[in-house]
N, C-alpha and C. Protein backbone atom coordinates (compact mmCIF):
# COMPACT_ATOMS: atom_id res chain seq x y z
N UNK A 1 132.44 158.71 6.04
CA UNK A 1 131.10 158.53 6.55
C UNK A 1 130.63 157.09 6.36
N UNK A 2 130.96 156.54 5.28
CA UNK A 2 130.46 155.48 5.09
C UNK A 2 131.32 153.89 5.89
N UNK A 3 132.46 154.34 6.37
CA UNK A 3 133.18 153.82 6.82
C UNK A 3 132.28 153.40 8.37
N UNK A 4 132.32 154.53 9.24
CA UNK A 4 131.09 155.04 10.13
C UNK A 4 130.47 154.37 10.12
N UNK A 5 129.52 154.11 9.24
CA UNK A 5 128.33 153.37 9.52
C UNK A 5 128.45 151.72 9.45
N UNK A 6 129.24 151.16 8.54
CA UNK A 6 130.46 150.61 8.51
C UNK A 6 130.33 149.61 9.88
N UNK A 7 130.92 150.17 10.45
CA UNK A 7 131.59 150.06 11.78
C UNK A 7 130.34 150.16 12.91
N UNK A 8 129.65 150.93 12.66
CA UNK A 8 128.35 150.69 13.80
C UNK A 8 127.62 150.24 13.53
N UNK A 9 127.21 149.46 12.42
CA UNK A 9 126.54 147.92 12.16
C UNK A 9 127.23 147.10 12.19
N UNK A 10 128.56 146.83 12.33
CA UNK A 10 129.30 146.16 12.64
C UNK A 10 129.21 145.60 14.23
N UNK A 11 129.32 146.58 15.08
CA UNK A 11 129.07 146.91 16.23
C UNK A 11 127.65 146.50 16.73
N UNK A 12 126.68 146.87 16.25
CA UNK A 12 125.63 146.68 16.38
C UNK A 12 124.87 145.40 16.11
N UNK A 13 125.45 144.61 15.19
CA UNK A 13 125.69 142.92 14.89
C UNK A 13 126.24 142.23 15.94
N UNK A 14 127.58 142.77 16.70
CA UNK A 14 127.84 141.81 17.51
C UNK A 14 127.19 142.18 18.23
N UNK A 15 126.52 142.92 19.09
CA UNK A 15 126.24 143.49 20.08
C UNK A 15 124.71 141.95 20.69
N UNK A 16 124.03 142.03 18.62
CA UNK A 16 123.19 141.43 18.59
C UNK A 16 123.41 139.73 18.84
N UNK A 17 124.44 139.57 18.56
CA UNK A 17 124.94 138.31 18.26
C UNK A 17 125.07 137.70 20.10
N UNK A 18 125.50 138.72 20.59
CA UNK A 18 125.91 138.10 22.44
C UNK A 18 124.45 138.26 23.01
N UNK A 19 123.85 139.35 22.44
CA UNK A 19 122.40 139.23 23.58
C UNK A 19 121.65 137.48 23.32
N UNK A 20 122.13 137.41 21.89
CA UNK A 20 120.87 136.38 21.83
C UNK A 20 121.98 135.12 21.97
N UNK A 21 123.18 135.34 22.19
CA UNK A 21 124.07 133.59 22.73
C UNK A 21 123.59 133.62 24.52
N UNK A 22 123.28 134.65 24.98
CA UNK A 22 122.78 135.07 26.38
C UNK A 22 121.88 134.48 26.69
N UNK A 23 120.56 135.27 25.55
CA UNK A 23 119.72 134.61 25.87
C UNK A 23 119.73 132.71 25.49
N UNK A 24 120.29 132.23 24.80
CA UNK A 24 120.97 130.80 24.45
C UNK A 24 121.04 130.48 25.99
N UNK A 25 122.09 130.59 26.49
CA UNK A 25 122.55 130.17 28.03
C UNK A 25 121.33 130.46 28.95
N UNK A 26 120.85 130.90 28.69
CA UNK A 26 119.99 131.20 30.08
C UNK A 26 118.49 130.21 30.15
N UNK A 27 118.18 129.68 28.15
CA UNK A 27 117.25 128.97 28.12
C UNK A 27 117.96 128.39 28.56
N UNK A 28 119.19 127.10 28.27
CA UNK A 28 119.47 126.24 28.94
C UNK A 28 120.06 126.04 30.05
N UNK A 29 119.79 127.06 31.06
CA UNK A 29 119.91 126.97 32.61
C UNK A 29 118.54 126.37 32.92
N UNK A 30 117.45 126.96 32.16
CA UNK A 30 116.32 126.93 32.48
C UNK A 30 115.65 125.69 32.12
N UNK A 31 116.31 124.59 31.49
CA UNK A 31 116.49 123.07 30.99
C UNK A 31 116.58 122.48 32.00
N UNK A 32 117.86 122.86 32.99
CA UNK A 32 118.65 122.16 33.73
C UNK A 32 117.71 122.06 34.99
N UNK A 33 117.86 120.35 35.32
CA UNK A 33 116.19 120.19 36.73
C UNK A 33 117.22 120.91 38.02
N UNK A 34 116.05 121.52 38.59
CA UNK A 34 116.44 122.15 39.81
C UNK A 34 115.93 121.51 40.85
N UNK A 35 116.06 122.44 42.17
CA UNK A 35 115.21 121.71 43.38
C UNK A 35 113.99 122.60 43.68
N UNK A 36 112.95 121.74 44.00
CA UNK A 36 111.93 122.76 44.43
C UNK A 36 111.62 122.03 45.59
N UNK A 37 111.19 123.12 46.65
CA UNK A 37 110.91 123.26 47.52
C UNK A 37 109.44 122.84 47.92
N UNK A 38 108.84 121.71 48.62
CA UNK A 38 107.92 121.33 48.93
C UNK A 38 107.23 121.33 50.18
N UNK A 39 105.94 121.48 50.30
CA UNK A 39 105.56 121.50 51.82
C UNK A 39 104.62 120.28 52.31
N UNK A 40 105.05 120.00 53.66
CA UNK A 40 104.80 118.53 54.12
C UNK A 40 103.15 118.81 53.35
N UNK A 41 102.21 119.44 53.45
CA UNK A 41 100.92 119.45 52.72
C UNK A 41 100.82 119.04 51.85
N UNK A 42 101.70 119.68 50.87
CA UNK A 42 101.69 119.29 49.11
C UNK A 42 102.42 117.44 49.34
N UNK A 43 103.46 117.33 50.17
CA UNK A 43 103.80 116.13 49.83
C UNK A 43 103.16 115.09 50.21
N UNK A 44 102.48 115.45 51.06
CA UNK A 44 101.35 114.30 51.87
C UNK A 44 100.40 114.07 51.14
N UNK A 45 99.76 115.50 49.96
CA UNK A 45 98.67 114.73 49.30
C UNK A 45 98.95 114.24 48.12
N UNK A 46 100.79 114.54 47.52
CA UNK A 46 100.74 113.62 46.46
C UNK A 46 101.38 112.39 47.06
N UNK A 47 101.94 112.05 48.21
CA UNK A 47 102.17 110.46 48.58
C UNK A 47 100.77 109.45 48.70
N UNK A 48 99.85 110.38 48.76
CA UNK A 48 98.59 109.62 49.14
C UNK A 48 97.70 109.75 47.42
N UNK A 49 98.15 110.57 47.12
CA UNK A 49 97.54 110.68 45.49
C UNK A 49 98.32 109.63 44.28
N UNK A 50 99.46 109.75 44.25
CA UNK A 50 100.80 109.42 43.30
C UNK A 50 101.00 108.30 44.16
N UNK A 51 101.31 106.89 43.32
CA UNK A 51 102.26 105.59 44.11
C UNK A 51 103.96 105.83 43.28
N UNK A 52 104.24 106.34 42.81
CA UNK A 52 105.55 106.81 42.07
C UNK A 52 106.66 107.60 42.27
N UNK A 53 106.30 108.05 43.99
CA UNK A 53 107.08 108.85 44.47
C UNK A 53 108.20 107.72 45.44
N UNK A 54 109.21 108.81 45.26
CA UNK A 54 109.94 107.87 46.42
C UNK A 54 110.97 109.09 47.65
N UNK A 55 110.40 108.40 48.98
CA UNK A 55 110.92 109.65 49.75
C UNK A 55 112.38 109.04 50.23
N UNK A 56 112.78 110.20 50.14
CA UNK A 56 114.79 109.65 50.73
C UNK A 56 115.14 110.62 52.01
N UNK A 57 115.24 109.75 53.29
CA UNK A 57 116.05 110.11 54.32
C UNK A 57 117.23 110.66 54.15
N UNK A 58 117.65 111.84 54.38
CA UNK A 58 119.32 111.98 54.34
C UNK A 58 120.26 111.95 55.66
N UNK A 59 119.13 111.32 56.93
CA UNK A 59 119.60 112.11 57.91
C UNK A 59 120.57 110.29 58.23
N UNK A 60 121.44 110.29 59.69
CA UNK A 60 122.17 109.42 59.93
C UNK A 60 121.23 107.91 60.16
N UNK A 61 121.87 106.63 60.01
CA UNK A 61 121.12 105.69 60.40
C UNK A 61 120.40 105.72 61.52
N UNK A 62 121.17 106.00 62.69
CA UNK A 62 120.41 106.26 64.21
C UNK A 62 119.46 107.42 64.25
N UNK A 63 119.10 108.00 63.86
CA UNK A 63 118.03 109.43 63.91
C UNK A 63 116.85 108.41 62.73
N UNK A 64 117.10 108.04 61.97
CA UNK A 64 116.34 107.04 60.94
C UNK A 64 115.50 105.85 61.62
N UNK A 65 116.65 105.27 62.36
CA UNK A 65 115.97 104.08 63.41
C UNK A 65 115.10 104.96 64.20
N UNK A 66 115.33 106.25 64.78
CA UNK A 66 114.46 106.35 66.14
C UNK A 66 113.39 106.80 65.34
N UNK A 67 113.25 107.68 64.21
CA UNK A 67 111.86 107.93 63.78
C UNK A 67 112.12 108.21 62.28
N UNK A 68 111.41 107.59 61.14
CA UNK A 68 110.77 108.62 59.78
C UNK A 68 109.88 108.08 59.43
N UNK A 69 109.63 109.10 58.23
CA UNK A 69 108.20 109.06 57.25
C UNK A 69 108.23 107.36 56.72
N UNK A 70 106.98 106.82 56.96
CA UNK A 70 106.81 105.58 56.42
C UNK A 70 107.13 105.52 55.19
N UNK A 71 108.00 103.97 54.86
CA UNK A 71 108.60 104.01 53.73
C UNK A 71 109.63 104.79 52.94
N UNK A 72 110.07 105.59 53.72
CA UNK A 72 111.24 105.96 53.69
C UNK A 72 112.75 105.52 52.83
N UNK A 73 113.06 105.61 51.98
CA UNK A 73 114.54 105.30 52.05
C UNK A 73 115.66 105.99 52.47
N UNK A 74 116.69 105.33 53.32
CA UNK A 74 117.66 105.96 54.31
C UNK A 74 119.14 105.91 53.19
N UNK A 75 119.66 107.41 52.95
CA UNK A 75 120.71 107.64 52.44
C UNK A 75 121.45 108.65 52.75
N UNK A 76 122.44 108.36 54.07
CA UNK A 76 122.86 109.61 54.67
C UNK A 76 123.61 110.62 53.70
N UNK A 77 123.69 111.56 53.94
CA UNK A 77 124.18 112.53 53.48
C UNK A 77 125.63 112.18 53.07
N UNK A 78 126.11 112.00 53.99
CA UNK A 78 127.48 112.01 54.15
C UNK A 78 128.35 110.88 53.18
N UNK A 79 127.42 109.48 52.27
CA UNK A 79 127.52 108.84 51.67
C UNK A 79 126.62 108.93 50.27
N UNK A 80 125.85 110.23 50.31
CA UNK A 80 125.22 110.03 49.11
C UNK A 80 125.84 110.72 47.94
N UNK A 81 127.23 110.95 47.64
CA UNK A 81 128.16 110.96 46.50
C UNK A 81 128.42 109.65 45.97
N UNK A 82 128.84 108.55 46.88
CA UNK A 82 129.04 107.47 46.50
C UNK A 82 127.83 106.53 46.08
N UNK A 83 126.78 106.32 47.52
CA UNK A 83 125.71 105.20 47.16
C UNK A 83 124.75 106.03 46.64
N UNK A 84 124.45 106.96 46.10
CA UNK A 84 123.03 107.69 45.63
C UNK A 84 122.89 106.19 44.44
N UNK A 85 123.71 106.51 43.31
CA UNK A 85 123.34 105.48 41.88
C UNK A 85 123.12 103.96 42.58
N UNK A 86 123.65 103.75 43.34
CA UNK A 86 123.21 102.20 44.01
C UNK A 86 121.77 102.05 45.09
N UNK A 87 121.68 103.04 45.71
CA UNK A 87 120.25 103.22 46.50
C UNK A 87 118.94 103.93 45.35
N UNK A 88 119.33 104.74 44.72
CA UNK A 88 117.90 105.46 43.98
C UNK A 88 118.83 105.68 42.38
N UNK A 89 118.83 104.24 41.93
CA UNK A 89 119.25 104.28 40.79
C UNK A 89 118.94 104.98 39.51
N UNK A 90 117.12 105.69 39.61
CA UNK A 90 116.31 106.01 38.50
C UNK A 90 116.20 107.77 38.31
N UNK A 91 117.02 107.87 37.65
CA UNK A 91 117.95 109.34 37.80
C UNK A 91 116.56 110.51 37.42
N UNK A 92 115.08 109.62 36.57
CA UNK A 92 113.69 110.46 36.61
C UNK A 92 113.06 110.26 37.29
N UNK A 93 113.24 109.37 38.02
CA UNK A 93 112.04 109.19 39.48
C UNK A 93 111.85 110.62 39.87
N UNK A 94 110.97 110.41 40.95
CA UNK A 94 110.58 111.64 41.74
C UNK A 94 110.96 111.00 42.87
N UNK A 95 111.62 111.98 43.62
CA UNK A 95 112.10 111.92 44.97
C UNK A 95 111.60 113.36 45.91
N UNK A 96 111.40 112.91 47.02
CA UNK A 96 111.05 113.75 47.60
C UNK A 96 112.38 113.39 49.15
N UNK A 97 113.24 114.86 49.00
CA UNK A 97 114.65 114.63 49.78
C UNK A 97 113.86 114.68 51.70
N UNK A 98 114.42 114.61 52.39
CA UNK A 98 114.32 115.18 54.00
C UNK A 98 115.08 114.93 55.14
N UNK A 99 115.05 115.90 56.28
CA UNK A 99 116.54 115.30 57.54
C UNK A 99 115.45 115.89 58.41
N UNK A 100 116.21 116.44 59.48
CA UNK A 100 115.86 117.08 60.47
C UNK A 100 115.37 117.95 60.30
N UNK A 101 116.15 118.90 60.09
CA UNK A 101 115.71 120.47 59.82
C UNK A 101 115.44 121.02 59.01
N UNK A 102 115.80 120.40 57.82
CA UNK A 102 116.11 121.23 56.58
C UNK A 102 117.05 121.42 56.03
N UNK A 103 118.48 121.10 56.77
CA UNK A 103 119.59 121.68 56.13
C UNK A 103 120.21 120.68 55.39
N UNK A 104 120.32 119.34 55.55
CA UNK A 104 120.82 118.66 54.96
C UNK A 104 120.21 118.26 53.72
N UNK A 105 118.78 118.42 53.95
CA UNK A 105 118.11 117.92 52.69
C UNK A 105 118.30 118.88 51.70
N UNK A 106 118.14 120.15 51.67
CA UNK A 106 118.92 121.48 50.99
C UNK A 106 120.07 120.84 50.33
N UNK A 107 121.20 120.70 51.27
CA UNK A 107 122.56 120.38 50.91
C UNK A 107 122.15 118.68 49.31
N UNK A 108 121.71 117.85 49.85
CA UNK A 108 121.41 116.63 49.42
C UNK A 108 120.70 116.71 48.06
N UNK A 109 119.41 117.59 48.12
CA UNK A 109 118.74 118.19 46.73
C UNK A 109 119.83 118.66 45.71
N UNK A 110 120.38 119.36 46.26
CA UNK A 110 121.87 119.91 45.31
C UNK A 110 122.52 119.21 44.86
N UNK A 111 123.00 118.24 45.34
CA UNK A 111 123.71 117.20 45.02
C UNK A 111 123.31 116.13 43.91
N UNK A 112 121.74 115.78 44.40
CA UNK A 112 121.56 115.18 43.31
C UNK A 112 121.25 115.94 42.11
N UNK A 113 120.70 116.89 42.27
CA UNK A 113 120.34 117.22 41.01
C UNK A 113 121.83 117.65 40.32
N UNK A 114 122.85 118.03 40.91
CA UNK A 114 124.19 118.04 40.50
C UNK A 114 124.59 117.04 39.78
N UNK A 115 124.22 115.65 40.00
CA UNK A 115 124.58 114.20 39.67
C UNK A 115 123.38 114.08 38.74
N UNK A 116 122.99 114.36 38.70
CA UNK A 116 121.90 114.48 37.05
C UNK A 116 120.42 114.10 37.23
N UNK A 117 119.92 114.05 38.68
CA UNK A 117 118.39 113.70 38.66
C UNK A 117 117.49 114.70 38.22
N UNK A 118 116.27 114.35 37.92
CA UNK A 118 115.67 115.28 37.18
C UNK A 118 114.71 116.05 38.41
N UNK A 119 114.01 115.05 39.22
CA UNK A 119 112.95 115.13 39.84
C UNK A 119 112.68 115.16 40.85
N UNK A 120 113.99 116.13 41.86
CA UNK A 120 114.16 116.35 42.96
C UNK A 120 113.14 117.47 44.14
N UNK A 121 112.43 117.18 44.94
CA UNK A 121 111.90 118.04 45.77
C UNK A 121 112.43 117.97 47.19
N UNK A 122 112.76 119.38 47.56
CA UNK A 122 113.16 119.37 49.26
C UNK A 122 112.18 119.59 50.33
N UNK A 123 112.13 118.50 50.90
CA UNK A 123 110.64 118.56 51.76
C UNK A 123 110.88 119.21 52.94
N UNK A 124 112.46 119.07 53.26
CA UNK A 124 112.56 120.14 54.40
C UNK A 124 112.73 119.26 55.40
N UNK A 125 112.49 119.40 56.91
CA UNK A 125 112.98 118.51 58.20
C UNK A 125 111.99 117.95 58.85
N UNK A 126 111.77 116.97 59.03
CA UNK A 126 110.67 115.65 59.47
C UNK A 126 110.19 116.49 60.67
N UNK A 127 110.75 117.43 61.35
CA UNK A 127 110.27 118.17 62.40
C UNK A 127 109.03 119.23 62.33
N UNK A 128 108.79 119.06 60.66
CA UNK A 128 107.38 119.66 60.38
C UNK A 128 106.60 119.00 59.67
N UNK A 129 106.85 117.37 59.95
CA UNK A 129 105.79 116.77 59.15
C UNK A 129 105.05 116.43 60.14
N UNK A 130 103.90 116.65 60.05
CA UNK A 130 102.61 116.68 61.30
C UNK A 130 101.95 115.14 61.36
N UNK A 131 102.20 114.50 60.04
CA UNK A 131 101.70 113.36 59.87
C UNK A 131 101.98 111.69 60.50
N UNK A 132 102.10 110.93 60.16
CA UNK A 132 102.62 109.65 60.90
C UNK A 132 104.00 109.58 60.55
N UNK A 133 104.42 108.97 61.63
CA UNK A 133 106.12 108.42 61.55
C UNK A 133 105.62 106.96 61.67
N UNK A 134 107.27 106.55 61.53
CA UNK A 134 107.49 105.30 62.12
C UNK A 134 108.50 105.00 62.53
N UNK A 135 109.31 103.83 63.48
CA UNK A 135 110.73 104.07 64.11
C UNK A 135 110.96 102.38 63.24
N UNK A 136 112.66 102.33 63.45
CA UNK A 136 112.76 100.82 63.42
C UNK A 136 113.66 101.34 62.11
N UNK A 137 114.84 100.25 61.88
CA UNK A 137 114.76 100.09 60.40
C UNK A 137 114.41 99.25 59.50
């Protein structure tokens, strides 16, 4: 009998021991910066509220030349493994990502925050920002 019991506090120790290394892992998922999702509203009134933001194009140079968000920085997708640390060197800045549609900036948010930025928002595709553009690079 005593063996028994023994053995199911035994049991009952580890049992205790994995819930709370669990809960361990899951605070520090919850550490780790993610992407959040922003709407041209919210970003328009902190570009006009906040001077500390910085917005990043992901879409190609030519879609960039014909139109984006003023002040813009242009970092296509397709190169931002390599030039991200040379174009938006400040891995806590706030960035606010965007393309066309949405999909790339999705893809691009991931990425950086993959590469260690803290302060990533996906604004989604310039095709719903209601506000001013500008063309040119």
């Amino acid at each position: 009998m005593k063996k028994n019991s023994m053995i199911i506090l035994i049991i009952f120790f580890i049992a205790l021991v994995g819930c709370s290394n669990a809960n361990n892992l899951n605070n520090k998922d919850e550490e780790v910066s993610k992407v959040t999702k922003i709407t041209a509203e919210e970003a328009k009134n902190r570009l006009d509220n906040e001077k500390n933001i910085i917005l990043v194009d992901v879409r190609t140079p030519e879609e960039y030349k014909t139109e984006h968000i003023k002040d813009a920085i242009l970092l296509p997708l397709d190169i931002i493994n390599e030039k991200a640390g040379e174009v938006i060197p400040d891995i806590d800045a706030i960035y606010f990502v965007y393309c066309r549609s949405g999909n790339r900036s999705a893809t691009a948010s991931a990425i950086l925050v993959e590469m260690g930025y803290k302060n990533i928002f996906d604004l989604g595709g310039i095709i719903d920002w209601p506000y001013e553009k500008t063309s040119g690079l």
